[in-house]
N, C-alpha and C. Protein backbone atom coordinates (compact mmCIF):
# COMPACT_ATOMS: atom_id res chain seq x y z
N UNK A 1 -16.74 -36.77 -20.06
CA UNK A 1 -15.68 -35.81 -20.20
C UNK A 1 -16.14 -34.67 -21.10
N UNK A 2 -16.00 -33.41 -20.57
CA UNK A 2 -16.23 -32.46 -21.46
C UNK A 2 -15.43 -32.02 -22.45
N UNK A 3 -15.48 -31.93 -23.80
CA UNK A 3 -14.13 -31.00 -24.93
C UNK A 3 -14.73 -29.69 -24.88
N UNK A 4 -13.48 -29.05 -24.67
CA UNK A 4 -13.15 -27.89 -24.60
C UNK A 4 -12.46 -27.82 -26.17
N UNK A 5 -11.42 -28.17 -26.92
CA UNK A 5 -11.13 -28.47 -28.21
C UNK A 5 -10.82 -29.19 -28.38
N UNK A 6 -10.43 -29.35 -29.79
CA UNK A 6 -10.62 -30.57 -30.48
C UNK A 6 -8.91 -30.54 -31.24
N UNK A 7 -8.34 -31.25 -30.29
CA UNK A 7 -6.90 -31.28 -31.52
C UNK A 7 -6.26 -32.70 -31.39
N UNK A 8 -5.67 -32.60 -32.80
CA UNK A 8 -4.72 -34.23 -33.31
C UNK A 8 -3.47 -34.43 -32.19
N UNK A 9 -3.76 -35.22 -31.48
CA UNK A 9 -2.91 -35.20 -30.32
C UNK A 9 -1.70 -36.26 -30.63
N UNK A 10 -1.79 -36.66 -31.87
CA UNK A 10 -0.66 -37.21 -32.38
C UNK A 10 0.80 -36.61 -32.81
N UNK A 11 0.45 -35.32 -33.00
CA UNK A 11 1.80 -34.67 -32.95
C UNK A 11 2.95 -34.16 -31.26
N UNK A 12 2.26 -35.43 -30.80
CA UNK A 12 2.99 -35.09 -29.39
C UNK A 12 2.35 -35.14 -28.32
N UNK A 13 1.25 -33.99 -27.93
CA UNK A 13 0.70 -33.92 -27.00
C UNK A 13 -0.27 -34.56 -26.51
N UNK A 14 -0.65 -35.14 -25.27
CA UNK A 14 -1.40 -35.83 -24.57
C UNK A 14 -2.54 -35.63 -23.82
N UNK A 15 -3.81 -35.45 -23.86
CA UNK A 15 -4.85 -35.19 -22.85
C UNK A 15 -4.57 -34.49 -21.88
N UNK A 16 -3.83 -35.60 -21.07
CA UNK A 16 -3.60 -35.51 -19.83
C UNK A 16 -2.56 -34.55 -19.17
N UNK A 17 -1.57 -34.08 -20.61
CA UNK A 17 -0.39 -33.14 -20.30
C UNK A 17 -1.80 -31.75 -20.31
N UNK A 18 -2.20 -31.77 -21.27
CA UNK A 18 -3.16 -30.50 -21.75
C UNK A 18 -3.96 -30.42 -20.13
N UNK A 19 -4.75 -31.32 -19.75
CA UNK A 19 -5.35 -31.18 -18.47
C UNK A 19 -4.57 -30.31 -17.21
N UNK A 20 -3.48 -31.07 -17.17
CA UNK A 20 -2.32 -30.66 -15.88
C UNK A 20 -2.09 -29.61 -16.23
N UNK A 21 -1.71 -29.01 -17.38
CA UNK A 21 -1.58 -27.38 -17.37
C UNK A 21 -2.16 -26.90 -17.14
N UNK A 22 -3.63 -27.15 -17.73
CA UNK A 22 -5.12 -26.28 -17.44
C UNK A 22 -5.41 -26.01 -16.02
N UNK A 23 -4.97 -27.33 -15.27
CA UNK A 23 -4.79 -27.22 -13.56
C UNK A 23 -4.06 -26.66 -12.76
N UNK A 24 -2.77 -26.97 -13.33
CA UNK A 24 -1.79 -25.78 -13.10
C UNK A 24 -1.89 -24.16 -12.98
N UNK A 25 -2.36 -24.16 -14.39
CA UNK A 25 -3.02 -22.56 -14.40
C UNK A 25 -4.06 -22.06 -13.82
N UNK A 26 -5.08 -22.52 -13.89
CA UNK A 26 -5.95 -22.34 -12.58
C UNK A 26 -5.33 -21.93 -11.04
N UNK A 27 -4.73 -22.92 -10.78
CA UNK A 27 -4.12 -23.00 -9.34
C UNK A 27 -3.58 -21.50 -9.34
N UNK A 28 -2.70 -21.75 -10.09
CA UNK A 28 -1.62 -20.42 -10.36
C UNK A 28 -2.89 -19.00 -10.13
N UNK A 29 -3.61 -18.90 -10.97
CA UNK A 29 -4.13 -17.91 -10.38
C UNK A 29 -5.27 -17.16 -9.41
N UNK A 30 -5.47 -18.54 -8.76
CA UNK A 30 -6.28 -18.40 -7.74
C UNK A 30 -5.72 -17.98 -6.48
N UNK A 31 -4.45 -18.72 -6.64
CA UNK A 31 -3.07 -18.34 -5.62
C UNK A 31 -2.40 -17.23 -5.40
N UNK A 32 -2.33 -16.57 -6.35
CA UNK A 32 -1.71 -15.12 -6.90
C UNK A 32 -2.59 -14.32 -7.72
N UNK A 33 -3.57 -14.00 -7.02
CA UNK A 33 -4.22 -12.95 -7.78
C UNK A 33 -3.79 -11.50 -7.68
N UNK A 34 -4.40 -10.57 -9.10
CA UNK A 34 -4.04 -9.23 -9.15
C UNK A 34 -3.84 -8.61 -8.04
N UNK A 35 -2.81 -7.58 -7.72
CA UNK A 35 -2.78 -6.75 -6.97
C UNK A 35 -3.96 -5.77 -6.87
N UNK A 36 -4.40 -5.89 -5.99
CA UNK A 36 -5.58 -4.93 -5.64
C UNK A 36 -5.44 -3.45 -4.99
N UNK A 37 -6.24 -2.90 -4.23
CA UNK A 37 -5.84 -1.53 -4.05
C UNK A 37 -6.73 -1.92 -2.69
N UNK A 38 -5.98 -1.28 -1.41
CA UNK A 38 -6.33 -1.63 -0.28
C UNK A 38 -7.55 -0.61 0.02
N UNK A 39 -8.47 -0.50 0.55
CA UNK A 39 -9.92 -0.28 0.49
C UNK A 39 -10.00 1.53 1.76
N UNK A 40 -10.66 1.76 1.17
CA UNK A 40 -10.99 3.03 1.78
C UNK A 40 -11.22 3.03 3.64
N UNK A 41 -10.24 3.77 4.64
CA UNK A 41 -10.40 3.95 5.44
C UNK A 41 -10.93 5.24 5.94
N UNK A 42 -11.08 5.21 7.53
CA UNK A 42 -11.96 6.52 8.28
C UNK A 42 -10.59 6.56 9.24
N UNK A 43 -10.27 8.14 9.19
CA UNK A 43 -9.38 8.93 9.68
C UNK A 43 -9.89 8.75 11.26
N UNK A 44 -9.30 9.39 12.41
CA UNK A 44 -10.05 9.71 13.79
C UNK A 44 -10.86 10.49 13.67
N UNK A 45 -11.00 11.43 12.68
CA UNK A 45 -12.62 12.39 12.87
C UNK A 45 -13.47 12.00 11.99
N UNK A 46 -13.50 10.06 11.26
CA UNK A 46 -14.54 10.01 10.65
C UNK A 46 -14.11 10.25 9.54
N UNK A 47 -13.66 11.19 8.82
CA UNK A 47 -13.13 11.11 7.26
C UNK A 47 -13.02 10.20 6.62
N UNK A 48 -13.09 9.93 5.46
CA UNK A 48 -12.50 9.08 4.79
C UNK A 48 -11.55 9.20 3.93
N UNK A 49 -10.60 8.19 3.27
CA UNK A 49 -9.35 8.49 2.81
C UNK A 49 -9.23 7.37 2.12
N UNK A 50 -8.18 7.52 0.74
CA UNK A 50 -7.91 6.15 0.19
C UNK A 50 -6.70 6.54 -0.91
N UNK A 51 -5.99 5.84 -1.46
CA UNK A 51 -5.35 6.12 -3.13
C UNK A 51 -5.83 7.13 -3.74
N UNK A 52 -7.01 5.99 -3.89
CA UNK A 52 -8.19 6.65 -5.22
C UNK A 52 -8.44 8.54 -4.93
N UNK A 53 -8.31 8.55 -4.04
CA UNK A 53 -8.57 10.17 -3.54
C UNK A 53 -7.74 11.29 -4.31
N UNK A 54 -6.21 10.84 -5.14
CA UNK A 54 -5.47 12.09 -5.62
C UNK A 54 -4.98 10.92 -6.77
N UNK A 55 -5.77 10.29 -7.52
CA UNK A 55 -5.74 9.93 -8.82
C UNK A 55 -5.27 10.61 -9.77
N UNK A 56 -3.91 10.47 -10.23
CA UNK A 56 -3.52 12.05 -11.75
C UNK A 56 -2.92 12.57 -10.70
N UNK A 57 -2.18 12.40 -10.06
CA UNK A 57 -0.69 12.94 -8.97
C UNK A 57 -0.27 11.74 -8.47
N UNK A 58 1.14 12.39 -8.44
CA UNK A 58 2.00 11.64 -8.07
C UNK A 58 2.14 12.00 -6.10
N UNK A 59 1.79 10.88 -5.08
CA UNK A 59 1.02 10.87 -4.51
C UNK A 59 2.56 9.81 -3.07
N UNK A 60 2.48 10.03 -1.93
CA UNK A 60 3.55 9.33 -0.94
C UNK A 60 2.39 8.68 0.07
N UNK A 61 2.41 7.58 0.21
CA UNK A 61 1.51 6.76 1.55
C UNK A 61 2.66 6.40 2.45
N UNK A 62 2.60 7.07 3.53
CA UNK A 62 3.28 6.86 5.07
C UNK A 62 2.46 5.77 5.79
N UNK A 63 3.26 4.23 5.46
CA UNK A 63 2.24 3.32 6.22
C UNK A 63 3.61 3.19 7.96
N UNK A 64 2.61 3.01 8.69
CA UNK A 64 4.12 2.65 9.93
C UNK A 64 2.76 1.70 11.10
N UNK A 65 3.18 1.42 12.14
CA UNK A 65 2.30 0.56 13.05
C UNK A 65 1.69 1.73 13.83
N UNK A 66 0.62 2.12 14.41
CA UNK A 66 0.16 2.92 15.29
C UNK A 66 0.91 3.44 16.55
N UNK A 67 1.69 2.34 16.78
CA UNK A 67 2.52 2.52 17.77
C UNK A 67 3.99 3.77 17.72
N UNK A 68 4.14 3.63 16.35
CA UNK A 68 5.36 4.23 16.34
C UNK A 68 5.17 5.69 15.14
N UNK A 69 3.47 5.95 15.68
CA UNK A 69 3.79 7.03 14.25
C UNK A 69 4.13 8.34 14.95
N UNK A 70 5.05 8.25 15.73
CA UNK A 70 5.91 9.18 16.04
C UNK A 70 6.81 9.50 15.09
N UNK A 71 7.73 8.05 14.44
CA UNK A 71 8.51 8.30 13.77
C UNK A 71 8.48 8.80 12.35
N UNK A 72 7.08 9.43 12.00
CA UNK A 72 6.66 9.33 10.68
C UNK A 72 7.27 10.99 10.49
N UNK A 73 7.24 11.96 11.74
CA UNK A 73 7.10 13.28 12.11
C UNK A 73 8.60 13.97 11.04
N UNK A 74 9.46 13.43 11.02
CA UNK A 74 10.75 13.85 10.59
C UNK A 74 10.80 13.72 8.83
N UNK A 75 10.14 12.55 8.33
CA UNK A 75 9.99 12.18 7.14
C UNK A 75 9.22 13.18 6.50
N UNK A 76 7.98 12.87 7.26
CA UNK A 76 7.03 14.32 6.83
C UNK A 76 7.38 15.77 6.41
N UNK A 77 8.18 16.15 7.41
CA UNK A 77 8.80 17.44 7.54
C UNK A 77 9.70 17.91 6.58
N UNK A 78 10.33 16.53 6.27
CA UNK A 78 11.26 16.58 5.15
C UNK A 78 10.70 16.45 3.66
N UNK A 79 9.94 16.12 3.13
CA UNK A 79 8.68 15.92 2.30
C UNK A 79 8.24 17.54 2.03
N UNK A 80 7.43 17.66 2.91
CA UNK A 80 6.61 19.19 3.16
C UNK A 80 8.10 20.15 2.62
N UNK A 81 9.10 20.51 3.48
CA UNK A 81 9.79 21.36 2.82
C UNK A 81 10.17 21.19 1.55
N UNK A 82 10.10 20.51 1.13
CA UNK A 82 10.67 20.10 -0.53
C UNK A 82 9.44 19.82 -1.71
N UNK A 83 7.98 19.43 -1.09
CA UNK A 83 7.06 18.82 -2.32
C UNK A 83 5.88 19.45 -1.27
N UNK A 84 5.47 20.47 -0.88
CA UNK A 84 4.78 20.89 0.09
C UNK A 84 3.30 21.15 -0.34
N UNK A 85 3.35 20.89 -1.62
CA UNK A 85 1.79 20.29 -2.20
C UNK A 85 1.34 18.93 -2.72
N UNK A 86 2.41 17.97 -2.66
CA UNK A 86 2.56 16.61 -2.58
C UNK A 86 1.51 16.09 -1.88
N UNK A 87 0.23 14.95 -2.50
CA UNK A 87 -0.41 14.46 -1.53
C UNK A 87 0.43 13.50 -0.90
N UNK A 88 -0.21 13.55 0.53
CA UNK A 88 0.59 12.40 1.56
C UNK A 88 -0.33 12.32 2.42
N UNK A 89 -0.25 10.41 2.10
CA UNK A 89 -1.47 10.01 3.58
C UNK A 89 -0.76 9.03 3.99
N UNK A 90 -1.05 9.51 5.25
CA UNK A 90 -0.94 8.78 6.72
C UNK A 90 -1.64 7.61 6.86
N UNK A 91 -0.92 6.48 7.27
CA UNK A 91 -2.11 4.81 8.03
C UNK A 91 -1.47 4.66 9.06
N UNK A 92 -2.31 4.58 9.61
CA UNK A 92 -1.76 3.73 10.93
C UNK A 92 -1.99 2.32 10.87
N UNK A 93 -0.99 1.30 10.71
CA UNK A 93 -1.91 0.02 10.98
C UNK A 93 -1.97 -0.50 12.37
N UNK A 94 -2.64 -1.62 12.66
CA UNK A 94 -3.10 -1.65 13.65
C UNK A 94 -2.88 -3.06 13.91
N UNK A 95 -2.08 -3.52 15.11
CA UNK A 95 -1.20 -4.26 15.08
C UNK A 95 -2.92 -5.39 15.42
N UNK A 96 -2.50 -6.50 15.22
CA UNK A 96 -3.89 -7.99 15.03
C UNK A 96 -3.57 -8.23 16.38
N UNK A 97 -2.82 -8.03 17.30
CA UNK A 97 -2.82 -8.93 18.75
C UNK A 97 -3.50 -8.97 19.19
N UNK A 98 -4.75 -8.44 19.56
CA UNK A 98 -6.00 -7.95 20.39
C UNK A 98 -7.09 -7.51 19.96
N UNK A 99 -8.40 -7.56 19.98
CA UNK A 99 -9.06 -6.80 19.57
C UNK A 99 -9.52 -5.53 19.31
N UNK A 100 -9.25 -4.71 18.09
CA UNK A 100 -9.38 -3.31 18.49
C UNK A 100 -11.05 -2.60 17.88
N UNK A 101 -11.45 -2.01 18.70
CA UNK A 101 -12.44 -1.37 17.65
C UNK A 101 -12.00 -0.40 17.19
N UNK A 102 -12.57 0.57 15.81
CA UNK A 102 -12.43 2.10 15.66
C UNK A 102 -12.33 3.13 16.48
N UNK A 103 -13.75 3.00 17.34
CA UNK A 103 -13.84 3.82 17.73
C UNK A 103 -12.49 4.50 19.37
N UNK A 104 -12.23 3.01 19.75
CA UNK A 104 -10.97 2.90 20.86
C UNK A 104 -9.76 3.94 20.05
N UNK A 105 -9.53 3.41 18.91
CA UNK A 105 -8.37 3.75 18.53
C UNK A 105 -8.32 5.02 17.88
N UNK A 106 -9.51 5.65 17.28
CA UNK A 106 -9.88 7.37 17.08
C UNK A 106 -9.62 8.18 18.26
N UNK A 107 -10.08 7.87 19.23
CA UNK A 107 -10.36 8.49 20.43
C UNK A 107 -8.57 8.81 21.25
N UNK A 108 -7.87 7.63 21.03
CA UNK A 108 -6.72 7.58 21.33
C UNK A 108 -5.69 8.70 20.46
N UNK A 109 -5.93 8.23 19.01
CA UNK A 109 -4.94 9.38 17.86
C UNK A 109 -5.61 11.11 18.19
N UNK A 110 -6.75 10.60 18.47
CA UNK A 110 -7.33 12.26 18.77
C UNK A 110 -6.87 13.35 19.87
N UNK A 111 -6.46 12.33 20.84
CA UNK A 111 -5.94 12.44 22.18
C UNK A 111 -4.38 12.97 22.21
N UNK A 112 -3.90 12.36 20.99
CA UNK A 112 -2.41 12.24 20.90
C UNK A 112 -2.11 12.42 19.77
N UNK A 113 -2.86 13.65 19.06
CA UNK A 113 -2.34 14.16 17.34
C UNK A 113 -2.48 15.50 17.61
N UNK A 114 -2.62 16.42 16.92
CA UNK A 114 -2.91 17.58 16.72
C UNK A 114 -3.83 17.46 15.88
N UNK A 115 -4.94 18.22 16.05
CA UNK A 115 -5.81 18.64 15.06
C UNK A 115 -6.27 18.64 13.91
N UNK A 116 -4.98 19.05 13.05
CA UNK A 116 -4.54 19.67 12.09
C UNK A 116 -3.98 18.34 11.29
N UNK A 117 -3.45 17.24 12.07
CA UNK A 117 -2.87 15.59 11.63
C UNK A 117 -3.78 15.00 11.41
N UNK A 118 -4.41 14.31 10.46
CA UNK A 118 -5.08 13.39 10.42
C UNK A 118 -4.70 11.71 9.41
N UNK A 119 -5.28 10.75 10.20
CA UNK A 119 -4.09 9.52 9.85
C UNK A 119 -5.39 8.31 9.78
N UNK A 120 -5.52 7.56 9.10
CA UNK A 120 -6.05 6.77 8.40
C UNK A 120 -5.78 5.66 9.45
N UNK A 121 -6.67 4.55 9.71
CA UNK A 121 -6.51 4.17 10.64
C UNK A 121 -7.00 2.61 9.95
N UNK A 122 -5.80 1.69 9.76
CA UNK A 122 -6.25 0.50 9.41
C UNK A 122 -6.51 -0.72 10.17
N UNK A 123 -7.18 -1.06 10.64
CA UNK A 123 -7.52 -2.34 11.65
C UNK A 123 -7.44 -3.42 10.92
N UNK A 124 -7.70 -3.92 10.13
CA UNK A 124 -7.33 -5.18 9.10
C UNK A 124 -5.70 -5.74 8.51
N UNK A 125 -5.42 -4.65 8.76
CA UNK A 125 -3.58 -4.12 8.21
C UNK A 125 -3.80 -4.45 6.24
N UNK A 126 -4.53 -3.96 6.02
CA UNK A 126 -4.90 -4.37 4.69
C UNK A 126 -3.60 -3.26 3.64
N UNK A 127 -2.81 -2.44 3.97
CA UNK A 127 -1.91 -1.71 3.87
C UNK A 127 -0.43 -3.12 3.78
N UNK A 128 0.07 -3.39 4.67
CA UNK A 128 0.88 -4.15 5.28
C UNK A 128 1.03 -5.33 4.82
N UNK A 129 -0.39 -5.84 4.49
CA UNK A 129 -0.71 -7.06 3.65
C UNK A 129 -0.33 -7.13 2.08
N UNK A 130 -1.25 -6.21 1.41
CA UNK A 130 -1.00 -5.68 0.36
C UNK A 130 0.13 -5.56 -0.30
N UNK A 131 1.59 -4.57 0.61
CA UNK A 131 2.63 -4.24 0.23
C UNK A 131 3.49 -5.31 0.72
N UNK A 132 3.65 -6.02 1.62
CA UNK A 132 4.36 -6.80 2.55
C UNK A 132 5.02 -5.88 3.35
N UNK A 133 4.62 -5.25 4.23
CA UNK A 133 5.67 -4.47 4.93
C UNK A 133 5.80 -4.84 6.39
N UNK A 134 6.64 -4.19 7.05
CA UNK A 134 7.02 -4.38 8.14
C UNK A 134 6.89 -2.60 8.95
N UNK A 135 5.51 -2.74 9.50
CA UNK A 135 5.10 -1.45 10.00
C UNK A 135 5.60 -1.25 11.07
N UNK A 136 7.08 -1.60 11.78
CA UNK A 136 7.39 -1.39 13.01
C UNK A 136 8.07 -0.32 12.77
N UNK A 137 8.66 0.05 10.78
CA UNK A 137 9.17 0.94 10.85
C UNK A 137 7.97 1.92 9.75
N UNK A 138 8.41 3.46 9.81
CA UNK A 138 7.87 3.63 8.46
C UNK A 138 7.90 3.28 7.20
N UNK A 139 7.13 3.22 6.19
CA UNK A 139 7.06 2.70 5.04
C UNK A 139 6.74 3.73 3.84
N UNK A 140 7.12 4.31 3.45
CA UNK A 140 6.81 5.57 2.36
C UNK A 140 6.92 4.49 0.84
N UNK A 141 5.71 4.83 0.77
CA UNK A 141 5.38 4.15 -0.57
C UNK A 141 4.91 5.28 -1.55
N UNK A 142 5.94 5.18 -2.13
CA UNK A 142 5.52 6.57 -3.87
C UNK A 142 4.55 5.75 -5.14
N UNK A 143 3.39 6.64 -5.39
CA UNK A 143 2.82 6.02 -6.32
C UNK A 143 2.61 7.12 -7.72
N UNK A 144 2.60 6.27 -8.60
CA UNK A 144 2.59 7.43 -9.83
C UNK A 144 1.39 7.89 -10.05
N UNK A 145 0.89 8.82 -11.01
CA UNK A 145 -0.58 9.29 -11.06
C UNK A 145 -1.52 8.29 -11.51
N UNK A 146 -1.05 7.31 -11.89
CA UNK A 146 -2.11 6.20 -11.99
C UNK A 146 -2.81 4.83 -10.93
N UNK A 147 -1.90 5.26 -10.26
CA UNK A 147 -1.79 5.01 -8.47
C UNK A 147 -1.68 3.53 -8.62
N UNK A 148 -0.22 3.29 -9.59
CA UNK A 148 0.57 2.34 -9.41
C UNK A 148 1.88 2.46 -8.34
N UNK A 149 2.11 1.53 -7.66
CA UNK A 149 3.37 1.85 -6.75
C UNK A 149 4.41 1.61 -7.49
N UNK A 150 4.93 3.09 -7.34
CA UNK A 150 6.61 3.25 -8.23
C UNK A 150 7.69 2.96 -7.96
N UNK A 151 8.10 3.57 -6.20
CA UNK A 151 8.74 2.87 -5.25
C UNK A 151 8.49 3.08 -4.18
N UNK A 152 9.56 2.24 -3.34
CA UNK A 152 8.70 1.82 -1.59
C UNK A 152 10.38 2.24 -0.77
N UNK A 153 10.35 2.75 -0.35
CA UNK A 153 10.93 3.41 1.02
C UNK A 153 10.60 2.64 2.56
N UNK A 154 11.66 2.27 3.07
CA UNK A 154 11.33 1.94 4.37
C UNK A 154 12.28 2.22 5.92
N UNK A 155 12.50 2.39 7.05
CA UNK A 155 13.15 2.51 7.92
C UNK A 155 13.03 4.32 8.59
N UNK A 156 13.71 4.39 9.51
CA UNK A 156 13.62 5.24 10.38
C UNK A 156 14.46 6.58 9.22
N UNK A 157 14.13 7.96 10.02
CA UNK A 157 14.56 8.91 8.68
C UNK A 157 16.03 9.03 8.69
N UNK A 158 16.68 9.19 7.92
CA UNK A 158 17.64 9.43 7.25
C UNK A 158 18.13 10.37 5.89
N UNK A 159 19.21 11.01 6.31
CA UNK A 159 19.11 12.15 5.01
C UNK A 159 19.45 11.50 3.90
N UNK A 160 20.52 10.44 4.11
CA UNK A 160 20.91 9.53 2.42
C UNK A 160 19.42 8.67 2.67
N UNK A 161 18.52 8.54 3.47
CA UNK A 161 17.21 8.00 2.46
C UNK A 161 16.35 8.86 2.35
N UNK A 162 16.85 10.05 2.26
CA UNK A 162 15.61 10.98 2.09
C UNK A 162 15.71 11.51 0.69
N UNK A 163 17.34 11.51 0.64
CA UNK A 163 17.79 12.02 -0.59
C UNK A 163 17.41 10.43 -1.94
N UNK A 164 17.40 8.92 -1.59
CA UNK A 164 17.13 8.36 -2.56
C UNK A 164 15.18 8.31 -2.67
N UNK A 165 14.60 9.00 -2.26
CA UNK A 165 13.25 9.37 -2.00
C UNK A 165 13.07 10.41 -2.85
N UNK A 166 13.51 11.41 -2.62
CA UNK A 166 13.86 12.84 -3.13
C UNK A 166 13.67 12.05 -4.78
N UNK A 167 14.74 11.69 -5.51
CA UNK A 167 15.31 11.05 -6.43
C UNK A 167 14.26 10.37 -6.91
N UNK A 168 13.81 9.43 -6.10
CA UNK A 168 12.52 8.87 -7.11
C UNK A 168 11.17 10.04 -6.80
N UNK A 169 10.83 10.71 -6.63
CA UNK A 169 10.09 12.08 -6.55
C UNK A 169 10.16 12.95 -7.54
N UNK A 170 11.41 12.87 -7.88
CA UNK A 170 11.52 13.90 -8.72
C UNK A 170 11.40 13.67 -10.04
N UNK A 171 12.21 12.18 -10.26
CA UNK A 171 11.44 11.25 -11.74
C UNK A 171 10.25 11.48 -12.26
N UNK A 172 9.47 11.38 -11.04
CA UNK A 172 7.73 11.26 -11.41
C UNK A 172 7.34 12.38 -11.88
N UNK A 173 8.11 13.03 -10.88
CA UNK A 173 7.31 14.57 -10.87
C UNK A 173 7.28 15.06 -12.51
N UNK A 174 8.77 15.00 -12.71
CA UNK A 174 9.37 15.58 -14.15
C UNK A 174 8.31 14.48 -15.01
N UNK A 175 7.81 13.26 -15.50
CA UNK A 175 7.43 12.76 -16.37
C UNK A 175 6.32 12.94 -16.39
N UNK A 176 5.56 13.76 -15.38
CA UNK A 176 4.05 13.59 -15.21
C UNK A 176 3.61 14.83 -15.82
């Protein structure tokens, strides 16, 4: 048996209680480790994009499923007129049913974006994972300049959720 320390276990405590915690805790955080920061993706023209990119701003990630980033178009719009130097990036995640490569699914957003749109393209759903979301709808996730997530926004657009968006936007904005 190895000691780790050395204490009078007569005032109560037992080896074996001391062990089970030590195991406990372990478990505990092998199970639940730190929140991490989901890893740098390539846009459809190859770009790359991530958090880390507008570090020291207060910063909106539009995560939604590939399928439906139609619906991202109205949110955006509403964003842009109000914070129109606001960074904001686009993911697409990418639903696991099938196999997708990159390059299938560039070729497709390229086909069916404008130019001028460019959208982060996650095949792992490492976005989705991360946050727990449900990318069938959009997901507007606000992060502060330290590119902690401040708050998370979700569902199709709406002006009373644009306005409790607005609201946490403007918090940041003012404290930063």
């Amino acid at each position: 048996m190895i000691r780790i320390f050395q204490h009078n276990f007569s005032s109560g405590f037992r080896p074996a209680y001391v062990v089970a915690a030590s195991v406990c805790l372990c478990l505990a955080l092998l199970t639940f480790p730190a929140q991490g920061r989901p890893p740098l993706l390539r846009d459809q023209f190859g770009a790359t994009g991530s958090l880390q990119d507008h570090l020291g701003s207060v910063q909106v990630v539009i995560v939604v499923s590939a399928k439906r980033l139609r619906r991202i178009k109205r949110w955006e719009q509403a964003i842009r007129k109000h914070y129109a130097t606001l960074p904001l990036l686009r993911v697409a995640d990418i639903p696991r049913t099938a196999p997708v490569e990159y390059d299938t699914v560039a070729a497709k957003l390229r086909k069916r974006l404008p130019d001028d749109v460019n959208v982060l393209i996650d095949l792992e759903g490492h976005w989705s994972k991360e946050y727990g979301l449900d990318t069938g709808v959009p997901n507007l996730l606000v992060f502060d300049p330290a590119g902690e997530l401040a708050a998370r926004h979700a569902g199709k657009y709406k002006s009373t959720g644009f306005e409790a968006l607005r609201i946490d936007l403007d918090r940041l904005l003012q404290s930063q």
